[in-house]
Protein backbone atom coordinates (compact mmCIF):
# COMPACT_ATOMS: atom_id res chain seq x y z
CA UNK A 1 13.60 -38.74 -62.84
CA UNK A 2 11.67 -41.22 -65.23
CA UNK A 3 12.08 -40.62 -68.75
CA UNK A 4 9.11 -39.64 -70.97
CA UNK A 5 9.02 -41.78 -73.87
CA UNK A 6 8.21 -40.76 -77.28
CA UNK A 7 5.41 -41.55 -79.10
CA UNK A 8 5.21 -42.99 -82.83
CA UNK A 9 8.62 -41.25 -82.95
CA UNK A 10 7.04 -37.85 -81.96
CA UNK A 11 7.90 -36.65 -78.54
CA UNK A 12 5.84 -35.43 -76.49
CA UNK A 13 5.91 -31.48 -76.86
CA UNK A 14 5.82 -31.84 -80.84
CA UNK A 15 2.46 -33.81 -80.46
CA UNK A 16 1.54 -31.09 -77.91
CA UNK A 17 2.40 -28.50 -80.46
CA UNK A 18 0.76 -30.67 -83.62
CA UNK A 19 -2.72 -31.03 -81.45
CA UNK A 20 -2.18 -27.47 -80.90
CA UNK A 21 -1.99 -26.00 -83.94
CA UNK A 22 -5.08 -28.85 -85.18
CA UNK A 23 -7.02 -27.22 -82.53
CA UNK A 24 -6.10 -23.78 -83.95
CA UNK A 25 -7.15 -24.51 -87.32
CA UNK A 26 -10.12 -26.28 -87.07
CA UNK A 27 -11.64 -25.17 -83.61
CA UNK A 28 -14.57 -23.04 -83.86
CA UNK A 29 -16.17 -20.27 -81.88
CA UNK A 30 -19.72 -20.24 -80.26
CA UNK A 31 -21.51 -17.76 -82.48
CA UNK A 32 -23.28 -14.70 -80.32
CA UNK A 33 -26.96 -15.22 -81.01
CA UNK A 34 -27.63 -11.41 -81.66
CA UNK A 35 -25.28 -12.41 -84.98
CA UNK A 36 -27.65 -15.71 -85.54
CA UNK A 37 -30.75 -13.23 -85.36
CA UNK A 38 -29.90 -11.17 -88.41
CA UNK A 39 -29.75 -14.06 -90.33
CA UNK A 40 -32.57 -16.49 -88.81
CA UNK A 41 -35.01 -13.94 -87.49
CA UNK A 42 -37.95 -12.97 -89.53
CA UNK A 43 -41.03 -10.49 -89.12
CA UNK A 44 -42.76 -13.16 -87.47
CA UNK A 45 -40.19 -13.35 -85.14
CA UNK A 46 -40.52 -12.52 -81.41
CA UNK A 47 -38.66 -13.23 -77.96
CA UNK A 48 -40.47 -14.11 -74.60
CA UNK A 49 -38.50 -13.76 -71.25
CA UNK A 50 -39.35 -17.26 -69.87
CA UNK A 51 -37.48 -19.89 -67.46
CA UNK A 52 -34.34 -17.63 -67.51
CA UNK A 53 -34.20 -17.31 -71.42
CA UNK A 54 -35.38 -15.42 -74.14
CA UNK A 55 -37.68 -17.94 -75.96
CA UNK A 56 -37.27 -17.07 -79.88
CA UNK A 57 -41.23 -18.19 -81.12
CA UNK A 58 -43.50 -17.48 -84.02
CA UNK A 59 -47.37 -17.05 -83.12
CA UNK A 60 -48.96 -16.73 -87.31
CA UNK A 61 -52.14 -17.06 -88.65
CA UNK A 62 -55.50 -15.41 -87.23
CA UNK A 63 -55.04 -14.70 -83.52
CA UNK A 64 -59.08 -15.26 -82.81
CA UNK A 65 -58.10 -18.87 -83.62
CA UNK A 66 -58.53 -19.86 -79.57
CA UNK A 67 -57.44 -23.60 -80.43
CA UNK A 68 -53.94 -23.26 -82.62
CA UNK A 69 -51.75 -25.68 -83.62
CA UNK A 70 -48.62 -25.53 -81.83
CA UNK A 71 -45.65 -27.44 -83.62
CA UNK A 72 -42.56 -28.74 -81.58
CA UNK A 73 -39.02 -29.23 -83.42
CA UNK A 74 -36.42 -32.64 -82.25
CA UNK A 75 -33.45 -32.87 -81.17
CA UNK A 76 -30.52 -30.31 -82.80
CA UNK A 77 -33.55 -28.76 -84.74
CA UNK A 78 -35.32 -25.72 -84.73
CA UNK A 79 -38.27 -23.75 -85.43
CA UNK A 80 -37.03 -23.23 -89.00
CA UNK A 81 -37.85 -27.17 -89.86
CA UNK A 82 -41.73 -25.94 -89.80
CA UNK A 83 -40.80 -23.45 -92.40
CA UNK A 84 -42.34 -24.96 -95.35
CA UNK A 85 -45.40 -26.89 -93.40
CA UNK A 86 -45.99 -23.70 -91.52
CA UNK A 87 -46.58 -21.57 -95.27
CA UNK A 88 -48.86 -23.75 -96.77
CA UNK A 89 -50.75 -24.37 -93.15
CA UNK A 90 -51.04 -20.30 -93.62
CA UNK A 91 -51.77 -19.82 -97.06
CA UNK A 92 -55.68 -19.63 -98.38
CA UNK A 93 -56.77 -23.07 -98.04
CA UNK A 94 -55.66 -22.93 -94.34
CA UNK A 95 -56.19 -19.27 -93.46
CA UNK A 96 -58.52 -20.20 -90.57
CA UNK A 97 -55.80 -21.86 -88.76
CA UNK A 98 -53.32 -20.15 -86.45
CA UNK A 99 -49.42 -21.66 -86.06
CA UNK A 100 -47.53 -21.10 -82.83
CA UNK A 101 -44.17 -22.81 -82.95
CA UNK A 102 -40.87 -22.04 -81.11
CA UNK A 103 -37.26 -23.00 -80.15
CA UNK A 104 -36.90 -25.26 -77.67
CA UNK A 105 -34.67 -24.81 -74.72
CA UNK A 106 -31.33 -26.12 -75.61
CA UNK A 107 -31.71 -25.08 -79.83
CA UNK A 108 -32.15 -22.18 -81.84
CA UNK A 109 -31.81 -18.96 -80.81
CA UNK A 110 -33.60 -19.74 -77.23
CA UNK A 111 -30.27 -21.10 -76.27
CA UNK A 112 -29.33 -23.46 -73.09
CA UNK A 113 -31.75 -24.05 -69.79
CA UNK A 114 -30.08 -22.15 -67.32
CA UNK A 115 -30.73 -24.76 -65.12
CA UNK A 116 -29.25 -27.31 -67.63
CA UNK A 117 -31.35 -29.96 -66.75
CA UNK A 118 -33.24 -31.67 -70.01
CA UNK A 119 -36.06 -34.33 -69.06
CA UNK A 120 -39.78 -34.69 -70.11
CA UNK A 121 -41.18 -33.28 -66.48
CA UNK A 122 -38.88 -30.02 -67.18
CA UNK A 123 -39.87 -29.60 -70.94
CA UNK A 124 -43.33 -29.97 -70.41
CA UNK A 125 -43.37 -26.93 -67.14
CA UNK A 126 -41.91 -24.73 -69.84
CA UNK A 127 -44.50 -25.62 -72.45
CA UNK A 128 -47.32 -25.42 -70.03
CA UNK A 129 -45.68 -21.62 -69.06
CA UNK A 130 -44.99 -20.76 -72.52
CA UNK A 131 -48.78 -21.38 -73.49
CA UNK A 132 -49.90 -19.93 -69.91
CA UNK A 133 -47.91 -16.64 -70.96
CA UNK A 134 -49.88 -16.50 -74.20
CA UNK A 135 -53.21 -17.27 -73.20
CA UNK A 136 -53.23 -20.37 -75.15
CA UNK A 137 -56.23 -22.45 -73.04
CA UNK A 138 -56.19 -25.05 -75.39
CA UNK A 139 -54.49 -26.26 -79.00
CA UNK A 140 -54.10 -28.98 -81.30
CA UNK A 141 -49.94 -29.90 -80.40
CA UNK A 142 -48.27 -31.68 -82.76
CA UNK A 143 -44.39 -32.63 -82.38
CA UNK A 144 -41.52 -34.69 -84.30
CA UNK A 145 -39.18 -37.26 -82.59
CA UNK A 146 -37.95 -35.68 -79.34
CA UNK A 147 -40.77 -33.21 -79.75
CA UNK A 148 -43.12 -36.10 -80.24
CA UNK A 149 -41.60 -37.44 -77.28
CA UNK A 150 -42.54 -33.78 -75.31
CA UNK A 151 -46.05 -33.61 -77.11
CA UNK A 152 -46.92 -37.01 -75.85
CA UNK A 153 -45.60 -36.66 -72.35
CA UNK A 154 -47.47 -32.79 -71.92
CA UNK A 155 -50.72 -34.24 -73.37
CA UNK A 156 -50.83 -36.56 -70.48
CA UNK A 157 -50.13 -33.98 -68.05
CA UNK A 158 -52.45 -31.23 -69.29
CA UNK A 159 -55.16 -33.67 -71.34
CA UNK A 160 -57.56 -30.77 -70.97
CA UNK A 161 -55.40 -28.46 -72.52
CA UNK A 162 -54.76 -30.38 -75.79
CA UNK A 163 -57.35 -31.57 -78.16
CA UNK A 164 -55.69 -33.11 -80.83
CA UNK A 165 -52.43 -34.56 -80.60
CA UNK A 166 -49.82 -35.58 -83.48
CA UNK A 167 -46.63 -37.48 -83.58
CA UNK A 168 -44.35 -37.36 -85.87
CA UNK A 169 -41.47 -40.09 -85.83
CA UNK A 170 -41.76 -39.33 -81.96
CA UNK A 171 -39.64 -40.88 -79.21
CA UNK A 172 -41.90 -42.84 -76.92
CA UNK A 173 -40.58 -46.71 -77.50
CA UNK A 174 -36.63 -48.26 -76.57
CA UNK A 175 -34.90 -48.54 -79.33
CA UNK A 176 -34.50 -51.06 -81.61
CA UNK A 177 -31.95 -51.50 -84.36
CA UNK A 178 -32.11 -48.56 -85.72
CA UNK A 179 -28.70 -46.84 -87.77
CA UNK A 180 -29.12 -43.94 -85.05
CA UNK A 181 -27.48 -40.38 -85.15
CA UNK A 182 -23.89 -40.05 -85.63
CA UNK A 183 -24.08 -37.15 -82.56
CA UNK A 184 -25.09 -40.01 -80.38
CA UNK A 185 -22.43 -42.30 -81.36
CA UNK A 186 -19.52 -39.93 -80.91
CA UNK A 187 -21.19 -38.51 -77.55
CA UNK A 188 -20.22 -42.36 -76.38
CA UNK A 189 -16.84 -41.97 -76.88
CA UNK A 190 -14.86 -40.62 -74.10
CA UNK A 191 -12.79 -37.24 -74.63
CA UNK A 192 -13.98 -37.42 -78.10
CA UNK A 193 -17.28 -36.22 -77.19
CA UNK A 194 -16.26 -33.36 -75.33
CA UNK A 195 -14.07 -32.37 -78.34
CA UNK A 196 -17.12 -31.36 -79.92
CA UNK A 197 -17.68 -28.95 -77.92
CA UNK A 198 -15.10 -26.89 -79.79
CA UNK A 199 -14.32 -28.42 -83.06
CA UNK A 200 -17.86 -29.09 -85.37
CA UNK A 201 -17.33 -29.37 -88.63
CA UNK A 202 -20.20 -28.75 -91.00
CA UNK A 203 -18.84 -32.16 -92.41
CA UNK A 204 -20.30 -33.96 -89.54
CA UNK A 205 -23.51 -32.21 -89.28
CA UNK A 206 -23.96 -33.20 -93.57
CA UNK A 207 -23.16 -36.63 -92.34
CA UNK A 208 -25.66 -36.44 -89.54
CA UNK A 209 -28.80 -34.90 -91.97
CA UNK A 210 -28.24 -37.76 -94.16
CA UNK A 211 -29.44 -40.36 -91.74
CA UNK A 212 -31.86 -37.61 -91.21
CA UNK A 213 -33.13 -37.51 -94.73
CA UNK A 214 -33.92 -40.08 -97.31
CA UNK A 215 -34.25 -38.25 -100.61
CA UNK A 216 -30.58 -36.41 -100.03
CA UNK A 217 -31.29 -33.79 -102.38
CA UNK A 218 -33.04 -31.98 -99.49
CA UNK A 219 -29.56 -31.68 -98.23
CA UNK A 220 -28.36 -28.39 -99.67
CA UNK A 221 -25.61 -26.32 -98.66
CA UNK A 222 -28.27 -24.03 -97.13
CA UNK A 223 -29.83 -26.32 -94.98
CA UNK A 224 -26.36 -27.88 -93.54
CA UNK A 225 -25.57 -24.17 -92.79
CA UNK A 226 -28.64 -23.69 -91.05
CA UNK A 227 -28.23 -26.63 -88.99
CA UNK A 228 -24.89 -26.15 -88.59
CA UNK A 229 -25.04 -22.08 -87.67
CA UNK A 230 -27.80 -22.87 -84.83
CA UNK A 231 -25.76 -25.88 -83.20
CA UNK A 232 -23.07 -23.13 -82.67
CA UNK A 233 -25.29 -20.70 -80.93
CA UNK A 234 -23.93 -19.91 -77.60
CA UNK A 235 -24.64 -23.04 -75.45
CA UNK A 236 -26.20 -25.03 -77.84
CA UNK A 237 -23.19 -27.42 -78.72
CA UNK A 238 -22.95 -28.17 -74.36
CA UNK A 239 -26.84 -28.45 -74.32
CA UNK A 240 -26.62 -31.16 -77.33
CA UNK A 241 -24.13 -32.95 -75.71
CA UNK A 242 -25.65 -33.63 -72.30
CA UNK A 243 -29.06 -34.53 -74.17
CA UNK A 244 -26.80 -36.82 -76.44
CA UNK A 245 -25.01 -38.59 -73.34
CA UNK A 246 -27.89 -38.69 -71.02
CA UNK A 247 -30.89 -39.36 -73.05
CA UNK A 248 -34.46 -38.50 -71.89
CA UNK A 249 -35.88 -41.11 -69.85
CA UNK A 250 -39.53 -42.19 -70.84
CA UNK A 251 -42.23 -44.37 -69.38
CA UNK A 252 -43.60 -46.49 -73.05
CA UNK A 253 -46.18 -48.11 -70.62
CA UNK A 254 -47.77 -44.61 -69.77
CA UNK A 255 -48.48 -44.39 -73.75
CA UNK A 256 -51.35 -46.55 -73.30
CA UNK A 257 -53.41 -43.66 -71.30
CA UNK A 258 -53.61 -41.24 -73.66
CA UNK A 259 -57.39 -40.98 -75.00
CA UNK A 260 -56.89 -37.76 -76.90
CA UNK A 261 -57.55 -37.83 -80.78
CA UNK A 262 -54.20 -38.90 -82.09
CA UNK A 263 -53.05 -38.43 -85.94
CA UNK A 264 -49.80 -40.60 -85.82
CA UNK A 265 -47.59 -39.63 -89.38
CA UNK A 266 -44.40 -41.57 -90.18
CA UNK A 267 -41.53 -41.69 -92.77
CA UNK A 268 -41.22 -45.23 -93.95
CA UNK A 269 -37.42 -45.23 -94.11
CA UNK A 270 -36.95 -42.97 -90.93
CA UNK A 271 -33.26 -44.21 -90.17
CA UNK A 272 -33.52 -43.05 -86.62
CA UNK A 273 -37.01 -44.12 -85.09
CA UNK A 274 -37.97 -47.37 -87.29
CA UNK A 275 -41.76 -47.23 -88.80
CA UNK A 276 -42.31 -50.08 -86.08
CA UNK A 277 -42.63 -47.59 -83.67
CA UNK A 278 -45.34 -45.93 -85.54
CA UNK A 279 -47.72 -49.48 -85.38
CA UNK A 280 -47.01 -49.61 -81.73
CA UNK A 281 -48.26 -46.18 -80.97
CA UNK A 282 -51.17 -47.16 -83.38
CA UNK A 283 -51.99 -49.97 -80.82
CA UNK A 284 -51.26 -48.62 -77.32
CA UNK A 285 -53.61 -44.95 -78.73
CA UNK A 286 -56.90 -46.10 -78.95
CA UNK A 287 -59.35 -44.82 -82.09
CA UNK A 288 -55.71 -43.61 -83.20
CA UNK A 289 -55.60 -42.71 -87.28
CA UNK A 290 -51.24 -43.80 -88.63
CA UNK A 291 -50.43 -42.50 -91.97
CA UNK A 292 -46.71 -43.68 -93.26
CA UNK A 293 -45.80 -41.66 -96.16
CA UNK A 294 -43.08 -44.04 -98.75
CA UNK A 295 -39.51 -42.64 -99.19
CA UNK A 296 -39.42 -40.37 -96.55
CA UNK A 297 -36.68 -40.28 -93.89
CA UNK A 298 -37.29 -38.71 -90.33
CA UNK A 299 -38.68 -35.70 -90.99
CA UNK A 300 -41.50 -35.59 -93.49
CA UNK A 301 -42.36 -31.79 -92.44
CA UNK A 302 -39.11 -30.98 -94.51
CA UNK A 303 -39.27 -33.86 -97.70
CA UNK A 304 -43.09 -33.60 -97.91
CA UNK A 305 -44.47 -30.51 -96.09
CA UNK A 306 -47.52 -30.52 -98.56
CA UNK A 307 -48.31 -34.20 -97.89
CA UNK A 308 -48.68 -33.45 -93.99
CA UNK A 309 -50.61 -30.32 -94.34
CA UNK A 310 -53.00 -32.49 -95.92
CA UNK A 311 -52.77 -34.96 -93.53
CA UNK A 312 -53.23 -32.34 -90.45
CA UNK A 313 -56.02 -30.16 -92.63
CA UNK A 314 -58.42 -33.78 -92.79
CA UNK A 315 -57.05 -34.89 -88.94
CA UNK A 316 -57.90 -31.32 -87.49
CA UNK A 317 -61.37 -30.51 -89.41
């Protein structure tokens, strides 16, 4: 029989044991979503039976408005990132306007696709059905890196369904040189990545908001927890992970066919999608209007939610 050598002095069943009892201590349980919903639900809060999940959205704001804005969240986000944007878009200087936003299949408490298949042609079937099941005709759709990415991509599909468009440090270009997200990186690396699956330290989500952010005093303890509490919804972690390792695929030439009225609004220092990307969509959109607010990271809707209602109050009157 051939001898099993030891390793680093260890043998074999004590490194067993030692990853073991690692696994024990930090490994962490999916979290039932009827838990998350005590915690993340509010009033505003309802559930629509769609696609084989229960689609957690908010619909605020005057319900005679026939043309709302309708706000989609990126990747490993949620509805909750409109939070601030969403109150002032509500309060009295806005109260004409109605808000529809929601979790995207794969985050928040919507949870995984059943199918568990993530590309632009499914995401943009389950808007169109979302906003079918609603009666939304037509809306203003606004959406932030991988829902930039969506926004974009439906907007070409349905053009007579949307009559403003705005990106937000959207997807739409390859990438460049960017620092990228850290959930990327380690979804490269074999067995590693799948490790995740079980063992997410709130550690590595704080690491991951501050490529995120630029002005890290935005990351409190409350918003790691609330990033890190909806990544461990049931399915959420699995449905991360095969968006991380197989990334949507995109068609940047198509960008040059959009001819609705686009409102492009950028961080400067967005870590993730560089500000370049923001000039080209200025020059493939035609008659497009590109705001770039300084010292902002990747999502201004959470460092300067008062800025971009502005910005969206001028673009959409």
């Amino acid at each position: 029989m051939k001898k099993i050598l030891p390793i680093f002095g260890f043998s074999i069943g004590t490194i067993v044991l030692i990853l073991v009892s690692l696994f024990s201590v930090f490994a962490q349980r999916d979290i039932p979503v009827e838990k998350l919903k005590i915690k993340y639900c509010t009033n505003a809060s309802q559930f629509m039976p769609l696609m084989g999940m229960q689609v957690h959205f908010r619909d605020e704001g005057p319900i005679t408005d026939t043309s709302p804005l309708v706000l989609i969240h990126g990747t490993s986000s949620s509805l909750n990132t409109w939070d601030n944007l969403t109150s002032i878009l509500l309060s009295n200087a806005y109260s004409n306007k109605r808000v529809i936003r929601m979790d995207m299949p794969g985050f928040g408490l919507t949870g995984p696709s059943p199918e568990n298949v993530y590309s632009f042609n499914y995401f943009s079937r389950f808007l169109d059905s979302f906003l079918n099941k609603l009666q939304v005709k037509s809306c203003m759709l606004a959406g932030n890196s991988l829902g930039g990415g969506i926004a974009w991509h439906y907007t070409l599909a349905h053009p007579e369904k949307v009559k403003k468009l705005i990106l937000i440090d959207a997807t739409g270009y390859p990438r460049k040189n960017e620092k990228g997200s850290l959930g990327f990186k380690i979804a490269s690396i074999p067995v590693l990545n799948n490790l995740l699956l079980f063992v997410t330290p709130k550690v590595l989500v704080k690491k991951s908001l501050e490529t995120v952010f630029y002005d890290k005093s935005y990351i409190t303890e409350a918003t790691i927890t609330r990033y890190h509490d909806l990544l461990l919804s049931k399915g959420n972690r699995r449905a991360a992970l095969s968006l991380f390792q197989n990334p949507l695929q995109q068609n940047a030439e198509a960008i040059i066919n959009i001819s609705t009225p686009t409102l492009i609004l950028w961080g400067e220092q967005d870590q993730l999608i560089s500000v370049e990307n923001a000039y080209l969509f200025q020059k493939d959109i035609k008659g497009s209007v590109l705001e770039v607010y300084k010292s902002v990271g990747h999502i201004p809707m959470e460092e300067v939610p008062s800025l971009m209602a502005t910005s969206i109050k001028h673009f959409i009157k």
